[in-house]
Every structure is written in structure tokens, then in C-alpha cells.
N, C-alpha and C. Protein backbone atom coordinates (compact mmCIF):
# COMPACT_ATOMS: atom_id res chain seq x y z
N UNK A 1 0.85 -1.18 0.00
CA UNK A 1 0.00 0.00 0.00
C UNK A 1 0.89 1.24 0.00
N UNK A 2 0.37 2.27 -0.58
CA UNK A 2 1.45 3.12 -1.19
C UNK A 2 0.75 3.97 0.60
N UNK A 3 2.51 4.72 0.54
CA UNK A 3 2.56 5.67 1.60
C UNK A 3 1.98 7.45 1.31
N UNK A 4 1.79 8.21 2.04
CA UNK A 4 1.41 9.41 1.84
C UNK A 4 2.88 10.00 2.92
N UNK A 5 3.20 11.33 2.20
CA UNK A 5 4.24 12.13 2.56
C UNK A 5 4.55 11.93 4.23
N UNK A 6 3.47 12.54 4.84
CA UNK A 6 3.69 12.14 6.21
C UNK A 6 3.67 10.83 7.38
N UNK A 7 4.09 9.63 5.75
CA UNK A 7 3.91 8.20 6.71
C UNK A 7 3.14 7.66 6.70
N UNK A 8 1.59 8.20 6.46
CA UNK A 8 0.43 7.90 7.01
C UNK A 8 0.18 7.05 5.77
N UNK A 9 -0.60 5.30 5.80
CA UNK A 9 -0.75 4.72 4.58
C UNK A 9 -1.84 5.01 4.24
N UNK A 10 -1.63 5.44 2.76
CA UNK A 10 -3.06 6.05 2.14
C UNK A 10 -4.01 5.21 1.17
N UNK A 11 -5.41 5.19 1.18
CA UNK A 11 -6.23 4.45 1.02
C UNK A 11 -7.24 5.49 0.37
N UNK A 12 -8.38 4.77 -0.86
CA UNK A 12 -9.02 5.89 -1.22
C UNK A 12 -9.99 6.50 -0.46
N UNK A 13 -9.75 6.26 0.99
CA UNK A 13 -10.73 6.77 1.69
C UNK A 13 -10.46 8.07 1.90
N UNK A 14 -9.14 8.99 1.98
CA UNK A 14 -8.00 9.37 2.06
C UNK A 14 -8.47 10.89 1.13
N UNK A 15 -9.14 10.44 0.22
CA UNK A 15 -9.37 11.44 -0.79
C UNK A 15 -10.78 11.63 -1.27
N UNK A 16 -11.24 13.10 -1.11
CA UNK A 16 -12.61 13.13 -0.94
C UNK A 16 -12.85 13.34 -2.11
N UNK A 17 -12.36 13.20 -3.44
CA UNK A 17 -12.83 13.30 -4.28
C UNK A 17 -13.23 11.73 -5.13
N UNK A 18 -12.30 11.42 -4.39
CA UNK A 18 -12.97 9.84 -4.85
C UNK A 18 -13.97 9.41 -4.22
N UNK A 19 -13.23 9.48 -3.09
CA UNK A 19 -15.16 9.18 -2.35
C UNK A 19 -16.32 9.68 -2.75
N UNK A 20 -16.26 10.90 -2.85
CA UNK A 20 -17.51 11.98 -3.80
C UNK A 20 -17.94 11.09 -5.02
N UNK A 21 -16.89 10.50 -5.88
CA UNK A 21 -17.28 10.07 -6.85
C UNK A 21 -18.19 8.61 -6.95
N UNK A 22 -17.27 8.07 -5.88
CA UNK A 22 -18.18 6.80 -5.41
C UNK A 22 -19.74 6.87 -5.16
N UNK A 23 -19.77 8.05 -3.92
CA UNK A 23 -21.03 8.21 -3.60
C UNK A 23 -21.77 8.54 -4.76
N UNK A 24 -21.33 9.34 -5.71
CA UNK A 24 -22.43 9.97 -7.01
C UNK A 24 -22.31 8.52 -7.74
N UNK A 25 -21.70 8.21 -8.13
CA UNK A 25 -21.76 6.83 -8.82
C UNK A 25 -22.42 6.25 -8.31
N UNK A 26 -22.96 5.52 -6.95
CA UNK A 26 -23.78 4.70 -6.22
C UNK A 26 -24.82 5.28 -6.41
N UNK A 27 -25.10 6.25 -6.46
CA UNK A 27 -26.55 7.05 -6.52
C UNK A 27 -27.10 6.65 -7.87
N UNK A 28 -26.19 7.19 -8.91
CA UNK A 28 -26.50 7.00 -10.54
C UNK A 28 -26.96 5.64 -10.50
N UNK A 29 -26.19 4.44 -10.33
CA UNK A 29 -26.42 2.65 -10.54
C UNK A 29 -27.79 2.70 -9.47
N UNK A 30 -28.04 3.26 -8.57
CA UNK A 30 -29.66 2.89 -7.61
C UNK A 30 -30.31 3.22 -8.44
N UNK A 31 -30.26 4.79 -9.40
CA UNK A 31 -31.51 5.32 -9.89
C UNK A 31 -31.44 4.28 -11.73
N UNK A 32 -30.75 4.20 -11.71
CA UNK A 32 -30.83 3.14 -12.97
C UNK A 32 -31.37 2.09 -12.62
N UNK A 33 -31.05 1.30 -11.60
CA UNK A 33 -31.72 0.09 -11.23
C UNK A 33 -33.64 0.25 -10.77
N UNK A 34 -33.35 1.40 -10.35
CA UNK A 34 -34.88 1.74 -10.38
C UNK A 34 -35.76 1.82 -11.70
N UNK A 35 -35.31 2.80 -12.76
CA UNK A 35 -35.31 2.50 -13.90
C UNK A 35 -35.54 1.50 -14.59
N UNK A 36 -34.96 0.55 -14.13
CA UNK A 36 -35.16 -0.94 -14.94
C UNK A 36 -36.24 -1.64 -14.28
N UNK A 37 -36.26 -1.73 -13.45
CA UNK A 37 -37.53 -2.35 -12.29
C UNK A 37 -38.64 -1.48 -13.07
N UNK A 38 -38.75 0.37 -12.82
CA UNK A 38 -39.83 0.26 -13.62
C UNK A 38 -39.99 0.00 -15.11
N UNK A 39 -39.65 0.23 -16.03
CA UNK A 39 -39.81 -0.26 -17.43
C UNK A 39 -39.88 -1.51 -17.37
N UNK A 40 -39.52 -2.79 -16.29
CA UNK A 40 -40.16 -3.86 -16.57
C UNK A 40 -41.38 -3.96 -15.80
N UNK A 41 -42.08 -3.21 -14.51
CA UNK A 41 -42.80 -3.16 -14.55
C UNK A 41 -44.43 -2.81 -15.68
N UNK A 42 -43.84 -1.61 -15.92
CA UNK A 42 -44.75 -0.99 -17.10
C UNK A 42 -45.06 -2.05 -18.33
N UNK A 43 -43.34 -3.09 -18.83
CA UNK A 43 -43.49 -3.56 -19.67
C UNK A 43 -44.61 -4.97 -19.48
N UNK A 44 -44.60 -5.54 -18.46
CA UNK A 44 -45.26 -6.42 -17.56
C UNK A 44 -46.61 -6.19 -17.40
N UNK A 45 -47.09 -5.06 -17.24
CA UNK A 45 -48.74 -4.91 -16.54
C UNK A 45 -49.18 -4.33 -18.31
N UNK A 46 -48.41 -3.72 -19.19
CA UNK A 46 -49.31 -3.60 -20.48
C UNK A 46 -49.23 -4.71 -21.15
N UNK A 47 -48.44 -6.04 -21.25
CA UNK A 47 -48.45 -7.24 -21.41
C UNK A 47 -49.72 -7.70 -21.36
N UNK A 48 -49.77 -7.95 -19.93
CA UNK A 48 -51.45 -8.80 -19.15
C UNK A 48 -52.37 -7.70 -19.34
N UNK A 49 -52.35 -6.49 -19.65
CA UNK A 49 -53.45 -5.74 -19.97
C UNK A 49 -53.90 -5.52 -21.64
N UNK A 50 -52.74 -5.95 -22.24
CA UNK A 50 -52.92 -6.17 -23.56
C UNK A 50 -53.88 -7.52 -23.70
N UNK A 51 -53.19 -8.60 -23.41
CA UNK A 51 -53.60 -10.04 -23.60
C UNK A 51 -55.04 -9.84 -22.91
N UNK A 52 -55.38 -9.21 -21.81
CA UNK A 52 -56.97 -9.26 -21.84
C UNK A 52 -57.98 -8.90 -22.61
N UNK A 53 -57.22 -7.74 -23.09
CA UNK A 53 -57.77 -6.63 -23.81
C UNK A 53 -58.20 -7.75 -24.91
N UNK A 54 -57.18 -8.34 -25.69
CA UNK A 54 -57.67 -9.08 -26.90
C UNK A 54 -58.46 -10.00 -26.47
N UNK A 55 -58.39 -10.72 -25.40
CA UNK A 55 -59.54 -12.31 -24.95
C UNK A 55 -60.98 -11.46 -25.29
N UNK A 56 -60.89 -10.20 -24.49
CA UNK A 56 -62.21 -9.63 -24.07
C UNK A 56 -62.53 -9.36 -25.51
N UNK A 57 -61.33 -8.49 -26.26
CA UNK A 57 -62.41 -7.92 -27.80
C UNK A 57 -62.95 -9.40 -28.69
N UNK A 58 -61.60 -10.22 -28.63
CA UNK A 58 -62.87 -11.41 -29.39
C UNK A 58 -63.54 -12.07 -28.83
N UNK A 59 -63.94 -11.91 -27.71
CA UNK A 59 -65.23 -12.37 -27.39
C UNK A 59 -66.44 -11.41 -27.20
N UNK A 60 -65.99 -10.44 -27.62
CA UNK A 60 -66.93 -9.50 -28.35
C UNK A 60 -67.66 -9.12 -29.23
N UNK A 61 -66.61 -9.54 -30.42
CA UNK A 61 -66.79 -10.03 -31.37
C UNK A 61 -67.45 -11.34 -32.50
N UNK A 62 -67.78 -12.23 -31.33
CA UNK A 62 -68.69 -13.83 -31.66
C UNK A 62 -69.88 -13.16 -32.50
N UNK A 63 -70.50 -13.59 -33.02
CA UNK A 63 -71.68 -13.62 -33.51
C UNK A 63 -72.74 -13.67 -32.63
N UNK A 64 -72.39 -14.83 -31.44
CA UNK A 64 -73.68 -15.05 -30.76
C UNK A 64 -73.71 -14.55 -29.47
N UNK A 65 -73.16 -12.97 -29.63
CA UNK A 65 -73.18 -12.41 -28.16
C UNK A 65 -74.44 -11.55 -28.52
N UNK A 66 -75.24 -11.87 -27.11
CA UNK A 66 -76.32 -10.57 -27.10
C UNK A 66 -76.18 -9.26 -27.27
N UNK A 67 -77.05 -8.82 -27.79
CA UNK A 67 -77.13 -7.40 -28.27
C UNK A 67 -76.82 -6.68 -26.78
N UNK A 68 -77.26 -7.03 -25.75
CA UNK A 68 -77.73 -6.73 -24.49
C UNK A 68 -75.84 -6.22 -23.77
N UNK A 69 -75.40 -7.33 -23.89
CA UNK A 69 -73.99 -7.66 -23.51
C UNK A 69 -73.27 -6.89 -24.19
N UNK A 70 -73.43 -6.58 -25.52
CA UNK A 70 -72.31 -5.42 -26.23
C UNK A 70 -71.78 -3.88 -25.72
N UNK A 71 -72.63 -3.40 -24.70
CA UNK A 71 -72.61 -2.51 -24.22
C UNK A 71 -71.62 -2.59 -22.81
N UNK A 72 -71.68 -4.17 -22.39
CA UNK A 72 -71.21 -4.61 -21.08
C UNK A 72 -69.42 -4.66 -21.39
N UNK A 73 -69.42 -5.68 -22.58
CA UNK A 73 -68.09 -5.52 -23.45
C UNK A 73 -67.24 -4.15 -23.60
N UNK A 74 -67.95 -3.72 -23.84
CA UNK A 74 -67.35 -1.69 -24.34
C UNK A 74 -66.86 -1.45 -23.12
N UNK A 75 -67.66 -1.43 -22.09
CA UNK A 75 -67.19 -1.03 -20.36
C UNK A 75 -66.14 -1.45 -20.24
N UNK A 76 -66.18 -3.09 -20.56
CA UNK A 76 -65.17 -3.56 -19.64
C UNK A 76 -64.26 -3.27 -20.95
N UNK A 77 -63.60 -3.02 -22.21
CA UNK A 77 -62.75 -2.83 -22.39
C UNK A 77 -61.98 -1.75 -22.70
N UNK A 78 -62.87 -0.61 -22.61
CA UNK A 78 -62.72 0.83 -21.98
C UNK A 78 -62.34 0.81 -20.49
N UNK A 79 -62.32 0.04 -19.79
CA UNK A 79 -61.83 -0.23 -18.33
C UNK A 79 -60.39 -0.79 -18.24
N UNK A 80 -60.20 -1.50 -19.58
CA UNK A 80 -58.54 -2.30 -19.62
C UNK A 80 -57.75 -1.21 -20.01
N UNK A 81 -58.17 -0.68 -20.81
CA UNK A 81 -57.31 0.86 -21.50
C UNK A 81 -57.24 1.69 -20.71
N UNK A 82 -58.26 2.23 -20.00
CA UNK A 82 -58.16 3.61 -18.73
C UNK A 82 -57.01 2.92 -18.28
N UNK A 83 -56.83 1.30 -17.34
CA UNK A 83 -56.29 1.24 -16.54
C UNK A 83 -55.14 1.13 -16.99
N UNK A 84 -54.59 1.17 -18.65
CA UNK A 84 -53.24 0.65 -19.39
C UNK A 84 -52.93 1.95 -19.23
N UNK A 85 -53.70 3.47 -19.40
CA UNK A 85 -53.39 4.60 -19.40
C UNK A 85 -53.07 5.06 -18.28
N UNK A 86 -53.48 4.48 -17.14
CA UNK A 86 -52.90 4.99 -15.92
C UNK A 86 -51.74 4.36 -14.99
N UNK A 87 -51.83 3.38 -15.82
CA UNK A 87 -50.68 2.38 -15.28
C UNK A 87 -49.18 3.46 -16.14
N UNK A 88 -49.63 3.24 -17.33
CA UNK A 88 -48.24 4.11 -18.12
C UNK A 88 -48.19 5.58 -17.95
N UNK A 89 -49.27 6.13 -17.49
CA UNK A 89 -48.59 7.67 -17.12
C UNK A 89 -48.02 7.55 -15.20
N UNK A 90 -48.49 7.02 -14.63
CA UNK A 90 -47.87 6.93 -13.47
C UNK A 90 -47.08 6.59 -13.66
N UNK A 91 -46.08 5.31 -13.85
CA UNK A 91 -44.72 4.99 -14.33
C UNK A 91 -44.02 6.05 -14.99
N UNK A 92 -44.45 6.80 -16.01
CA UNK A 92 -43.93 7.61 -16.67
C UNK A 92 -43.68 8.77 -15.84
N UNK A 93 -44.20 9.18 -14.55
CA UNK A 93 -43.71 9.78 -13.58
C UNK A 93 -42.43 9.12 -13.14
N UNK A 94 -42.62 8.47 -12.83
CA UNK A 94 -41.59 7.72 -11.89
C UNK A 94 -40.37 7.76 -12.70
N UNK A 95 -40.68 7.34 -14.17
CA UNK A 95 -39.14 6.97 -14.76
C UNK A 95 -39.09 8.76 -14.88
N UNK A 96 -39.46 9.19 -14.89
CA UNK A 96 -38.77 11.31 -15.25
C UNK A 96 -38.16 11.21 -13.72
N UNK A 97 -39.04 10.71 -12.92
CA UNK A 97 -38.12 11.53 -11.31
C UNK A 97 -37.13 11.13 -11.30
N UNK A 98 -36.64 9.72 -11.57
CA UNK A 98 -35.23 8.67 -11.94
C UNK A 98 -34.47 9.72 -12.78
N UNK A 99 -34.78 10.14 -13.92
CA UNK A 99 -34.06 11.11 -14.91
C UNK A 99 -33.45 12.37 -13.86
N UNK A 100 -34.78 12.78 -13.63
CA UNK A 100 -33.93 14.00 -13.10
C UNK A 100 -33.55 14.00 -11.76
N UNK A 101 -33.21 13.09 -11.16
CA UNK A 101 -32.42 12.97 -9.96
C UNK A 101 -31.18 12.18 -10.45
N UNK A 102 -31.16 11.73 -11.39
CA UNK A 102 -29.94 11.41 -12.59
C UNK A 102 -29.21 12.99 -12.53
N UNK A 103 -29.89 13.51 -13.30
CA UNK A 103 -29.03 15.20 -13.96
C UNK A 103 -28.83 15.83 -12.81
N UNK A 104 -29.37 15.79 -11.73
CA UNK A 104 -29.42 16.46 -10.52
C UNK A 104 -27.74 16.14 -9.97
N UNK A 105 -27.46 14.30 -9.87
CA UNK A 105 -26.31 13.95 -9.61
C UNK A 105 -24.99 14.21 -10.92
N UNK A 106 -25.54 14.20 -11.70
CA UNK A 106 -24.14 14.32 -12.82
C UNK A 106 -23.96 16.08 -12.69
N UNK A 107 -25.19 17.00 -12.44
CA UNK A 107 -24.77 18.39 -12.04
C UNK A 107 -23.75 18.69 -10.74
N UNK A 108 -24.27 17.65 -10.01
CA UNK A 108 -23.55 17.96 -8.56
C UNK A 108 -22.14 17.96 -8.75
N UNK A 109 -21.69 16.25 -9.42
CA UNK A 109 -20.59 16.20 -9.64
C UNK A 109 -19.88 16.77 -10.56
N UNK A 110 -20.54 17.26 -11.54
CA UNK A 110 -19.77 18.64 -12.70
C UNK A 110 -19.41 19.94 -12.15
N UNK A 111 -20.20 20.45 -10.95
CA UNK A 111 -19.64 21.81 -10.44
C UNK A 111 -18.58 21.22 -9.13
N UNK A 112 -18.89 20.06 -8.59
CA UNK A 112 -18.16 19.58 -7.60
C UNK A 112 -16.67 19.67 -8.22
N UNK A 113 -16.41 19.14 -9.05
CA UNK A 113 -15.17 18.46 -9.46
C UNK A 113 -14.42 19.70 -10.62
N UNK A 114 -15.45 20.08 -11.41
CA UNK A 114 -15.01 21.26 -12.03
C UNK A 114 -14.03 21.04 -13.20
N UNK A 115 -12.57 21.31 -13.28
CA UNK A 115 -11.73 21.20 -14.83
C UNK A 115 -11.14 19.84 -13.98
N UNK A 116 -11.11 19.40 -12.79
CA UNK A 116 -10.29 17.96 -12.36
C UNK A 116 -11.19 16.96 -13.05
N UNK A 117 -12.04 16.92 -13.80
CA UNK A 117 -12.47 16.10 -14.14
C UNK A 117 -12.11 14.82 -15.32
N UNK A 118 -10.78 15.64 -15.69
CA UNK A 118 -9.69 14.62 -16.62
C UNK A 118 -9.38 13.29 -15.38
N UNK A 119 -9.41 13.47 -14.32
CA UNK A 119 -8.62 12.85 -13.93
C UNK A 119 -9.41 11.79 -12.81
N UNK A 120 -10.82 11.58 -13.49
CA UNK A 120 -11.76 11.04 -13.06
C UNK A 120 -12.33 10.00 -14.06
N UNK A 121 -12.94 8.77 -13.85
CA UNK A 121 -13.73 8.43 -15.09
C UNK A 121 -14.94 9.03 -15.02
N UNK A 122 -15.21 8.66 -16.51
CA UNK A 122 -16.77 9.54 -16.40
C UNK A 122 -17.80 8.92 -15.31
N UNK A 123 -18.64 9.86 -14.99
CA UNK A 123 -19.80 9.45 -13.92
C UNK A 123 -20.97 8.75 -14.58
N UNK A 124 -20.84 8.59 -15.60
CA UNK A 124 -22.23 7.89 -16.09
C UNK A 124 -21.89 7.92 -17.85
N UNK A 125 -22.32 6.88 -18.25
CA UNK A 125 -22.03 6.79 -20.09
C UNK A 125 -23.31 8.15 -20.14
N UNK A 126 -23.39 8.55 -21.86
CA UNK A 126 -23.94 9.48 -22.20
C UNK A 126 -24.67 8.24 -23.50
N UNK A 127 -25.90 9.12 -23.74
CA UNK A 127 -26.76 8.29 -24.84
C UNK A 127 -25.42 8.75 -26.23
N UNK A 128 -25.69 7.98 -26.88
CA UNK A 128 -24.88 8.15 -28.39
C UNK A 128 -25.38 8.85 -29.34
N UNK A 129 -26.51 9.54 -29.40
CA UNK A 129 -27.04 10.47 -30.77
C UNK A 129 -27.99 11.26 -29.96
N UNK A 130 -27.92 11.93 -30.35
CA UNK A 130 -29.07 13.20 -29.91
C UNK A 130 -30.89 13.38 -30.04
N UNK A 131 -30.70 11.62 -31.31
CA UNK A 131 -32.20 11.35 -30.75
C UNK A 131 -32.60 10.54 -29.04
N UNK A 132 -31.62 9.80 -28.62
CA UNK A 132 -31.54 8.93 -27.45
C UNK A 132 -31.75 9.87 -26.53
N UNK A 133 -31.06 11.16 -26.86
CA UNK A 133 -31.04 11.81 -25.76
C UNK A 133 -32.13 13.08 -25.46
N UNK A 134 -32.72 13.09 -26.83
CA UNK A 134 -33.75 13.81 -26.54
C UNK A 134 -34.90 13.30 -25.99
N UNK A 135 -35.31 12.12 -26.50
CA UNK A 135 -36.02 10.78 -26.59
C UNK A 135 -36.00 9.84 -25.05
N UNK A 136 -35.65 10.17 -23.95
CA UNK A 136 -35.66 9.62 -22.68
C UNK A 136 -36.54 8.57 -22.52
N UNK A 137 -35.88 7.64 -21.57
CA UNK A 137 -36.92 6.65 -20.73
C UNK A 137 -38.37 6.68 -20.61
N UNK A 138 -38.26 7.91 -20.00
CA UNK A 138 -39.52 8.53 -19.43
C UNK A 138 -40.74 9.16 -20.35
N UNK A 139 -40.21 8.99 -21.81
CA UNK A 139 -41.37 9.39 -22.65
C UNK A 139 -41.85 8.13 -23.22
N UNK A 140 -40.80 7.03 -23.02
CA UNK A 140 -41.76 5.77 -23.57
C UNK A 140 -42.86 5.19 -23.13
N UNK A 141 -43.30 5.61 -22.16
CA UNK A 141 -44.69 5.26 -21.30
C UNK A 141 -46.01 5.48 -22.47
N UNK A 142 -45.31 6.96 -23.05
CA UNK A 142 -46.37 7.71 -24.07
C UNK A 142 -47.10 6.74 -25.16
N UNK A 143 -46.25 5.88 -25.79
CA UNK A 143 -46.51 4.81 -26.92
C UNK A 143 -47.45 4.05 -26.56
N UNK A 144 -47.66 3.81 -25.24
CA UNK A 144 -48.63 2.61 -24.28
C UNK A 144 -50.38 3.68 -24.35
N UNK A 145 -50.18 5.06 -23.57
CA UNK A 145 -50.74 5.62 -24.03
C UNK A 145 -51.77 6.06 -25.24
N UNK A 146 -50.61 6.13 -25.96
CA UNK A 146 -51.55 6.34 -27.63
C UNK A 146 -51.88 5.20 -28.26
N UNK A 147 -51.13 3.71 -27.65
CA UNK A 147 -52.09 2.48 -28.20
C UNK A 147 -53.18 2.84 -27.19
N UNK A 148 -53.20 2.43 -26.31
CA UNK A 148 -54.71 3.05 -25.40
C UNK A 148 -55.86 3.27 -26.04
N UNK A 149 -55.38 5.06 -26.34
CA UNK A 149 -56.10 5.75 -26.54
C UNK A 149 -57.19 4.99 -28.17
N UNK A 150 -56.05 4.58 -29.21
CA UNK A 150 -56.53 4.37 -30.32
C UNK A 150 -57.52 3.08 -30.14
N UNK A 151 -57.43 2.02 -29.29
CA UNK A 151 -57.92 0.93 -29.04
C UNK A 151 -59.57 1.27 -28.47
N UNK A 152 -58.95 2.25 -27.60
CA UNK A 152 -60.38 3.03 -27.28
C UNK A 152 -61.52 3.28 -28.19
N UNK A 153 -61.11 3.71 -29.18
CA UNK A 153 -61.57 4.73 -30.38
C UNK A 153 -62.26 3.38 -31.16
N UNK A 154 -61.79 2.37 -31.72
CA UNK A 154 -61.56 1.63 -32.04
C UNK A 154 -62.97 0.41 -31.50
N UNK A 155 -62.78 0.47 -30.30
CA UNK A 155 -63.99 0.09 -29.68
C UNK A 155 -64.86 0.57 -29.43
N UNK A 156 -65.35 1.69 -29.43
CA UNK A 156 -66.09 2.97 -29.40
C UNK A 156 -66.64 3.28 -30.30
N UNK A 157 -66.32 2.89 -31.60
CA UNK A 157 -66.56 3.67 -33.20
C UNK A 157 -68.11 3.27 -33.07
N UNK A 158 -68.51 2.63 -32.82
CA UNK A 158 -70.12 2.95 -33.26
C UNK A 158 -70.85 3.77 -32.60
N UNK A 159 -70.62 3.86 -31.28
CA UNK A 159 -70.97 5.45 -30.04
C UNK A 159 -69.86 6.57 -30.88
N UNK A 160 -69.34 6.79 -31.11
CA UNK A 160 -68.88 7.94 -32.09
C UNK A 160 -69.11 8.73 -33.02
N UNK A 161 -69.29 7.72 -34.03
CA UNK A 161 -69.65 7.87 -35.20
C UNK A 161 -70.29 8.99 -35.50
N UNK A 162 -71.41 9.28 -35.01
CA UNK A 162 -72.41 10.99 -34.93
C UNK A 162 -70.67 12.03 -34.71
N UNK A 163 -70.16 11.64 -34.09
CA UNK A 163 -69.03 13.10 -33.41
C UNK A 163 -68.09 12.91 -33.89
N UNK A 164 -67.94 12.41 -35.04
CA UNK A 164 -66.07 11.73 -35.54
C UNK A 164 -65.77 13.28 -36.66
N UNK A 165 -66.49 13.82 -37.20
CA UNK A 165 -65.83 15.22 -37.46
C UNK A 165 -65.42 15.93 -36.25
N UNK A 166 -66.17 16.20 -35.51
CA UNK A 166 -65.73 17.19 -34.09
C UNK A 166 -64.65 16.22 -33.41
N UNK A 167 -64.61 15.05 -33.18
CA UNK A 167 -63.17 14.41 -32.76
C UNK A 167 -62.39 14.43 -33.52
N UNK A 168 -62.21 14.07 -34.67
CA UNK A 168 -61.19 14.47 -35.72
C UNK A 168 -60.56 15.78 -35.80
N UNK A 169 -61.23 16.60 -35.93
CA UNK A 169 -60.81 17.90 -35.48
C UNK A 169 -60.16 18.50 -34.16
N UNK A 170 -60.77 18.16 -33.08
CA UNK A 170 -60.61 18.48 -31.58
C UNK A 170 -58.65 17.13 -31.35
N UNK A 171 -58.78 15.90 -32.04
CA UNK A 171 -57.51 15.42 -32.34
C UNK A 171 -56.29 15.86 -32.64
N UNK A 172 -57.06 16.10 -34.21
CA UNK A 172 -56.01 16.82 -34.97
C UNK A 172 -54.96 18.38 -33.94
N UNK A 173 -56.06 18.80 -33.24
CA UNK A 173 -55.23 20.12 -32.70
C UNK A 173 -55.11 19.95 -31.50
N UNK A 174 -54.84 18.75 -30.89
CA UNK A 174 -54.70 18.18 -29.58
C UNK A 174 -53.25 17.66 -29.95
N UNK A 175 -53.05 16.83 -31.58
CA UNK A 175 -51.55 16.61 -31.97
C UNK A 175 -51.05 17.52 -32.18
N UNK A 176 -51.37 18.45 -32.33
CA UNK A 176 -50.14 19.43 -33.15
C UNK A 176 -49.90 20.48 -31.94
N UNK A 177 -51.20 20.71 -30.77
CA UNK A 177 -50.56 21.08 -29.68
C UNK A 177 -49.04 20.05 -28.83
N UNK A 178 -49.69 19.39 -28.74
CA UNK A 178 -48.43 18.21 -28.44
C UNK A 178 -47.45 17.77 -29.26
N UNK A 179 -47.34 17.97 -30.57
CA UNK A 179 -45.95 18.52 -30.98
C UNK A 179 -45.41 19.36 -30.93
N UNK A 180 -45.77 20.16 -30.94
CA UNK A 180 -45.28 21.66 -30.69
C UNK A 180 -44.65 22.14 -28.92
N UNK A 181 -45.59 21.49 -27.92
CA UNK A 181 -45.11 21.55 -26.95
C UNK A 181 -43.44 20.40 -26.72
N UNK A 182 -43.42 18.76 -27.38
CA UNK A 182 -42.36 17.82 -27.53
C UNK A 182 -41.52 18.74 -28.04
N UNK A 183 -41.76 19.71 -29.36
CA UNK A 183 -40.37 19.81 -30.19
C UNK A 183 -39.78 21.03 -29.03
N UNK A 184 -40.77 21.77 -28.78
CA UNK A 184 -40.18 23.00 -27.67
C UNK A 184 -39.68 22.63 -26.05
N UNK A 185 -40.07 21.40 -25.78
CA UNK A 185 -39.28 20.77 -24.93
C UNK A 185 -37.93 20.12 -24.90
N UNK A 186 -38.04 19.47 -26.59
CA UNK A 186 -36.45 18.90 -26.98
C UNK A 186 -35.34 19.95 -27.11
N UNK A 187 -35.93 21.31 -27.91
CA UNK A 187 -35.21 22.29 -27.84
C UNK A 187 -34.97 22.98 -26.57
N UNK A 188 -35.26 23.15 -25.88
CA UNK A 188 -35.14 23.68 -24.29
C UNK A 188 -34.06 22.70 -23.78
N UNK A 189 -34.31 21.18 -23.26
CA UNK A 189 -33.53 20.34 -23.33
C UNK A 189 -32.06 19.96 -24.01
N UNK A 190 -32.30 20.80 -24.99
CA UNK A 190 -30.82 20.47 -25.69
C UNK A 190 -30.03 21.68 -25.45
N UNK A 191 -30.37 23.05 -25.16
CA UNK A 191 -30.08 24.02 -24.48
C UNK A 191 -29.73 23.92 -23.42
N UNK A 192 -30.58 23.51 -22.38
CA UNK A 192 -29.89 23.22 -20.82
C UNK A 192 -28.76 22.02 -20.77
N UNK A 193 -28.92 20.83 -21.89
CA UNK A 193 -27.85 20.47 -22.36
C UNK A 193 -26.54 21.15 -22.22
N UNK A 194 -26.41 21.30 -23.45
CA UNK A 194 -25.34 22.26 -23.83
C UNK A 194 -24.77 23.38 -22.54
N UNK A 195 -25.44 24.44 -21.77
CA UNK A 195 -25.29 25.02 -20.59
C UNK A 195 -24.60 24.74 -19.67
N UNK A 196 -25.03 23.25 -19.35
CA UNK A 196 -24.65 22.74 -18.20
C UNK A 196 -23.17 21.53 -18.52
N UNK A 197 -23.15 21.67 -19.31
CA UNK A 197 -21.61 20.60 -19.83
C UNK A 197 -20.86 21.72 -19.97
């Protein structure tokens, strides 16, 4: 074990910048591991909420279901989707708080450590293209979502039908609000990016 000037044998306990780094590193691998727990959660409960979803629509679909019962069907599979939609936007909380208690720690340790940071390994890999990185964990919940939503629609189309111009419309500018808010979020994001490196 190597000595330190005054005798004393030195150990990386010795140096608070390693330790610092340890601790931010331990933090990063918890909130990743959380991360993974949820996305296999999420991936798990829209699984079995999918696979019902289909038992229930073809048996919806028979010929020899009562007229009576078709209405009972719609409930219950407007009930699998609400609950696929709330299952994936709650998760989709969870995986953003993981994110940004992520950036929270790679900030700490970027003003902590400052230009010594050559002489550190990095604290965490970085996504490889700038779609990965605009594109987070935490927005894939959304895809679960908009199957949802369309499955909804989908099962619904004959209660619709009278309102499918006014939904079509009221859609249409419900997407393009929500692109417009994504692209002005990616751009903001790639700004505080850039800022903070």
C-alpha cells in the first residue's frame, strides 16, 4: 500500500474526491436500477393488460353475443385501457423523477469536481445520438398511451360515429398542440444540455 508524505498509509478513503465520486456513482447505478424495475414493470402490466384486452375484444366479437352484452363488453374494455393509461402515465412519472435525480447527480458532480475532471472516469455513459437523448426513458410510457387511446376509439366507433368530425378535429389540434409543446421541450432540453456541460 502506497505511503502518503507524512507516513500515514493512504487508502481511497484518504481522498474526498474519490469518495464523492463513489457516492455519485452509487446514486447513478440505484436510480438506474430503479429505472429498470420500472420499465419492466410498465413492460409487464401492459403485457397482461394487452392479452386481456384481446380475450375480451374477441369475445366481443362472436356472432352469438347478445345485443344486451355489447354494451357490457365496451365497459369492460374501456376499463382495460383507462387502466393501461394509468398504469403508463404513473410509471412515466416515476421513470422522469429517476431522470432528473440522474441530472441532478451528474450536475452535482460537474460543479463539484469542475476542470479535475480529466482525472476522473466519467460518472455515467452518455446516450450516443441526440435522438436517445432527446427521446428519454420517461417518454416511452407515451406509446402505451396512444395504443390506449386508439384501441379506445376503435372500440367505441359505433358510439362515435355521430361526433367523428368534431373528434377528428378536436384530435387533430390536440396533436399538433403536443408537438409543438415535444419539439419545444427537446429544444429547451438540448439548451440546458449544452449550458450545463
Amino acid at each position: 500500500m502506497r505511503k502518503l508524505p507524512n507516513g500515514v498509509q493512504w487508502n481511497e478513503f484518504h481522498d474526498d474526491e474519490i469518495v464523492d465520486w463513489k457516492r455519485v456513482r452509487s446514486a447513478i447505478e440505484h436510480e438506474d436500477q430503479l429505472t429498470n424495475h420500472r420499465v419492466t414493470w410498465m413492460l409487464t402490466s401492459q403485457g397482461f393488460l394487452f392479452a386481456a384486452f384481446a380475450l375480451v375484444f374477441q369475445a366481443s366479437t362472436k356472432t352469438d353475443v347478445q345485443y344486451e352484452l355489447r354494451a357490457f363488453y365496451q365497459y369492460l374494455l374501456s376499463g382495460l385501457a383507462a387502466t393501461g393509461i394509468f398504469v403508463s402515465l404513473y410509471l412515466r412519472l416515476a421513470l422522469r423523477a429517476a431522470e432528473i435525480q440522474t441530472e441532478i447527480l451528474r450536475g452535482w458532480w460537474v460543479e463539484r469536481i469542475g476542470e479535475r475532471y480529466k482525472n476522473h472516469p466519467p460518472i455515467s455513459g452518455t446516450p450516443p445520438n441526440w435522438l436517445l437523448r432527446m427521446l428519454p426513458f420517461s417518454s416511452f410510457p407515451i406509446l402505451f398511451v396512444l395504443s390506449w387511446i386508439i384501441f379506445v376509439l376503435i372500440v367505441l366507433l359505433d358510439f362515435i360515429k355521430p361526433y367523428a368530425n368534431t373528434i377528428g378535429t378536436v384530435s387533430l389540434l390536440l396533436t399538433l398542440i403536443l408537438g409543438l409543446v415535444i419539439f419545444g421541450f427537446m429544444l429547451g432540453r438540448r439548451k440546458y444540455s449544452k449550458t450545463s456541460v
